[in-house]
Every structure is written in structure tokens, then in C-alpha cells.
Protein backbone atom coordinates (compact mmCIF):
# COMPACT_ATOMS: atom_id res chain seq x y z
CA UNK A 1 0.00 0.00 0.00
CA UNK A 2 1.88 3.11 -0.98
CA UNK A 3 1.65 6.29 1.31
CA UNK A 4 1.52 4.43 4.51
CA UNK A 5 4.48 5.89 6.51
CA UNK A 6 5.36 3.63 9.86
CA UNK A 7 5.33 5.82 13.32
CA UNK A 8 6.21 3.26 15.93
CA UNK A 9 6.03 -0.10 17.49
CA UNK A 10 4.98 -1.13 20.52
CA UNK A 11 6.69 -4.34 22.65
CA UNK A 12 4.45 -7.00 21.55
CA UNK A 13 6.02 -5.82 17.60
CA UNK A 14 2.94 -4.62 16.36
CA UNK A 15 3.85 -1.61 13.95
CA UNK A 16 1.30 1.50 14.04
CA UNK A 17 1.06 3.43 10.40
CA UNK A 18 -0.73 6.59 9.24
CA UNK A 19 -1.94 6.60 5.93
CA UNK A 20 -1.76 8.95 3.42
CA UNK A 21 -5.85 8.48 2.59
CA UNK A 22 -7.84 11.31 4.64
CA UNK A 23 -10.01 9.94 7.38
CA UNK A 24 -12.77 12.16 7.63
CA UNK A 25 -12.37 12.68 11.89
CA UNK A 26 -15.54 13.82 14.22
CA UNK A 27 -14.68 17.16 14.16
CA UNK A 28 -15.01 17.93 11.06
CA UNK A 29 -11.47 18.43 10.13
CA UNK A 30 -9.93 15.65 7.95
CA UNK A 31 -6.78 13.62 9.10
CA UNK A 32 -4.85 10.76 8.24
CA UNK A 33 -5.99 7.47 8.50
CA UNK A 34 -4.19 5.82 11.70
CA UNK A 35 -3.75 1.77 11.28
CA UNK A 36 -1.83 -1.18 13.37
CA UNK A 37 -0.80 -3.71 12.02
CA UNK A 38 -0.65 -7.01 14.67
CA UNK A 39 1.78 -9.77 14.84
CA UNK A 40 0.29 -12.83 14.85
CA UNK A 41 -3.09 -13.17 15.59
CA UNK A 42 -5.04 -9.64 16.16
CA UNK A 43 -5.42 -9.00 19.70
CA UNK A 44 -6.73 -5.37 19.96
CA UNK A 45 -6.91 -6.12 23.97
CA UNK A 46 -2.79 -5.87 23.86
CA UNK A 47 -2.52 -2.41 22.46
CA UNK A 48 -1.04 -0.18 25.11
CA UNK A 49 -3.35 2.84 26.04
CA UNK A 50 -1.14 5.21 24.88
CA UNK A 51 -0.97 3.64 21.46
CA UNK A 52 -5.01 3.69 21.73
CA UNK A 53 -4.97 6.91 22.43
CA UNK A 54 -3.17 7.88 19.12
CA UNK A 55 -5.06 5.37 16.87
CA UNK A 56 -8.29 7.07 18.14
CA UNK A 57 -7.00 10.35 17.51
CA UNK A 58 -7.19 11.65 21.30
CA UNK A 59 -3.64 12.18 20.47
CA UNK A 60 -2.33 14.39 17.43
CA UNK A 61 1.39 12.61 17.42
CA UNK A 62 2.57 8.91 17.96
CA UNK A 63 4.20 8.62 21.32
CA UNK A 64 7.63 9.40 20.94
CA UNK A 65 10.59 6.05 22.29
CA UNK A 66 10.89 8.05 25.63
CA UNK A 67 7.34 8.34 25.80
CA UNK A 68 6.39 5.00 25.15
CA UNK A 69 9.30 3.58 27.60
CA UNK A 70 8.03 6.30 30.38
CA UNK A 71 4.81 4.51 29.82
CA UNK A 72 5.75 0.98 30.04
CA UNK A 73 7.93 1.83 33.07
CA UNK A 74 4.68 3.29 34.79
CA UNK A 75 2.54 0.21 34.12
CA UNK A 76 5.21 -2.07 35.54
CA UNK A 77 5.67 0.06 38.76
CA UNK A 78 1.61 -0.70 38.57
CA UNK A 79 1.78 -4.11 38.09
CA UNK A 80 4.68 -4.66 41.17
CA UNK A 81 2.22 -2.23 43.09
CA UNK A 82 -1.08 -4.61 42.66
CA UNK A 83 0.76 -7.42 43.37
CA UNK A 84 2.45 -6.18 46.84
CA UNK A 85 -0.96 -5.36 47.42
CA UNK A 86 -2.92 -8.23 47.07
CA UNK A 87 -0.17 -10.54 48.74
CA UNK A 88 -0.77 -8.14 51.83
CA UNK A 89 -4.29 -8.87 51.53
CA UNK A 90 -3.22 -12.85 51.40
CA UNK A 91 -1.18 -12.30 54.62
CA UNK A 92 -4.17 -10.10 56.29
CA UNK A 93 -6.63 -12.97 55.47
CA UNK A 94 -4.31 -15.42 56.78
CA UNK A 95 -3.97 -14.05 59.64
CA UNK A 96 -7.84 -13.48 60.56
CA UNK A 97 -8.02 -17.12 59.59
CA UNK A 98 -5.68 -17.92 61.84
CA UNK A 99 -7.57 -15.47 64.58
CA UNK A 100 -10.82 -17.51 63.82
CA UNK A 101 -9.43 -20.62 64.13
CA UNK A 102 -7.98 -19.89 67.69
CA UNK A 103 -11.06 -18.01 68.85
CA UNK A 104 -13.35 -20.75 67.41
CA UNK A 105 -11.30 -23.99 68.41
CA UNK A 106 -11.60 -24.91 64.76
CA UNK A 107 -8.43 -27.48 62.90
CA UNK A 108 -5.93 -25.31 61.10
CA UNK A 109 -6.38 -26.07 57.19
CA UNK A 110 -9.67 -24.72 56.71
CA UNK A 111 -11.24 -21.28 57.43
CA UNK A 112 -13.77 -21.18 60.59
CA UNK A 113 -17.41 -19.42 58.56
CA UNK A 114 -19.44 -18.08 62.26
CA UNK A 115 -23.15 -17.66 61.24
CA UNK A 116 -25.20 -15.14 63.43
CA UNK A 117 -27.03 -18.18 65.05
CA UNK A 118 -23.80 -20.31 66.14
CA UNK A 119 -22.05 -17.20 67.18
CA UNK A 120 -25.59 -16.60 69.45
CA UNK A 121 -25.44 -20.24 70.77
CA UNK A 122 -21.88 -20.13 71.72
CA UNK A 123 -22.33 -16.89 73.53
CA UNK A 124 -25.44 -18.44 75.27
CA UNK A 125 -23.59 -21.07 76.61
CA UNK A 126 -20.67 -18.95 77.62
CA UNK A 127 -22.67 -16.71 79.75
CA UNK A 128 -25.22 -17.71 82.48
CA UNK A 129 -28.55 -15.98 81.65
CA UNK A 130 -28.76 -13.91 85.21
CA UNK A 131 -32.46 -12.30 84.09
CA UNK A 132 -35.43 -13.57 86.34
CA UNK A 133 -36.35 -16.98 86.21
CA UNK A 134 -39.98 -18.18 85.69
CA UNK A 135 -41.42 -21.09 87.23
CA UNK A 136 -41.59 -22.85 84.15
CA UNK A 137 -37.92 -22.37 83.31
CA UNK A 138 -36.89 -23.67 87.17
């Protein structure tokens, strides 16, 4: 296809072009036709938001090397950050698990579930009722 001019690649290798064809844009005002071309098997799921950004014209240049590594950096910082995060929230429900399963008496292994009515029972039998007694209760 002549007049397609190649503006970048992203990690995964797919190559983004603008074509030389006017693409009439929502504005009004025409531009050039943006395009990606995949490797392998078209996953639009994998393009990088800043790549999305350009091929939806939100915006006017390709993201410059620097840019594009700035970005990538970001997302991994991200990705490190979720993780730390939810293995804190492993450890945290470990260690009410653990808290439940002293409180409760329950075998280590499995993860002590207190409905409203056992947790009722247990407190019943815990604590002596000290209320007046009727003759029917006696």
C-alpha cells in the first residue's frame, strides 16, 4: 500500500502506520488514517493505552521512544504495586483465619465461617442468663 508511513512499534512488535488516505475525523477536520498492524493473531486487547490513544485520535502525534518507555515503566511500577498489594491482603486474610481458628477452636487447614445463630449459641452457653427466672424455666 503506498503512502503508509510507519510511526512506531509497541513491545508486543505490532507496527502503528498513518496513511496517506484522509479519514474524515468527528470534528469535522480531515486527518490521516491511523492503522496497526498485529503480529500474529489480532489481539486489539494488547494495544497499550497510549498507542489507543493515538489510533483514536485523542492524540495528534505517535508517542515518541521516551514516551512510550516512560509509559511501560509506569505500568510495571503498577503491576509490582497490585501485586504487593494483594499478597498483603493474602497475609491479612491469613492471619484473621488464623484469629478464627484460635477463637473458634476450629483445625488449622480450613477457614472457621461463624453464622449469626452459632455465634448466638456459643455466647449463650458462655454466659449464664442472670435475668429472672420463671417457674416454668426452674
Amino acid at each position: 500500500m503506498s503512502g503508509k508511513r510507519l510511526v512506531g512499534m509497541d513491545k508486543h512488535g505490532n507496527k502503528y502506520f498513518e496513511l496517506a488516505e484522509p479519514n474524515q475525523h468527528q470534528g469535522g477536520g480531515v486527518l490521516g488514517k491511523r492503522t496497526v498492524e498485529y503480529v500474529g493473531d489480532p489481539e486489539p486487547t494488547q494495544i497499550p493505552i497510549i498507542w489507543y490513544q493515538w489510533l483514536h485520535y485523542r492524540r495528534s502525534r505517535p508517542p515518541s521512544q521516551a514516551e512510550y518507555l516512560h509509559f511501560e515503566a509506569q505500568q510495571e511500577r503498577m503491576r509490582l504495586r497490585i501485586q504487593e498489594y494483594e499478597a498483603n491482603e493474602e497475609r491479612i486474610r491469613m492471619q484473621e483465619a488464623t484469629q478464627r481458628e484460635l477463637v473458634d477452636g476450629t483445625s488449622t487447614g480450613k477457614r472457621a465461617e461463624l453464622s449469626l445463630d452459632a455465634f448466638v449459641n456459643q455466647l449463650s452457653a458462655k454466659v449464664p442468663s442472670s435475668g429472672p427466672q420463671h417457674e416454668k424455666d426452674k
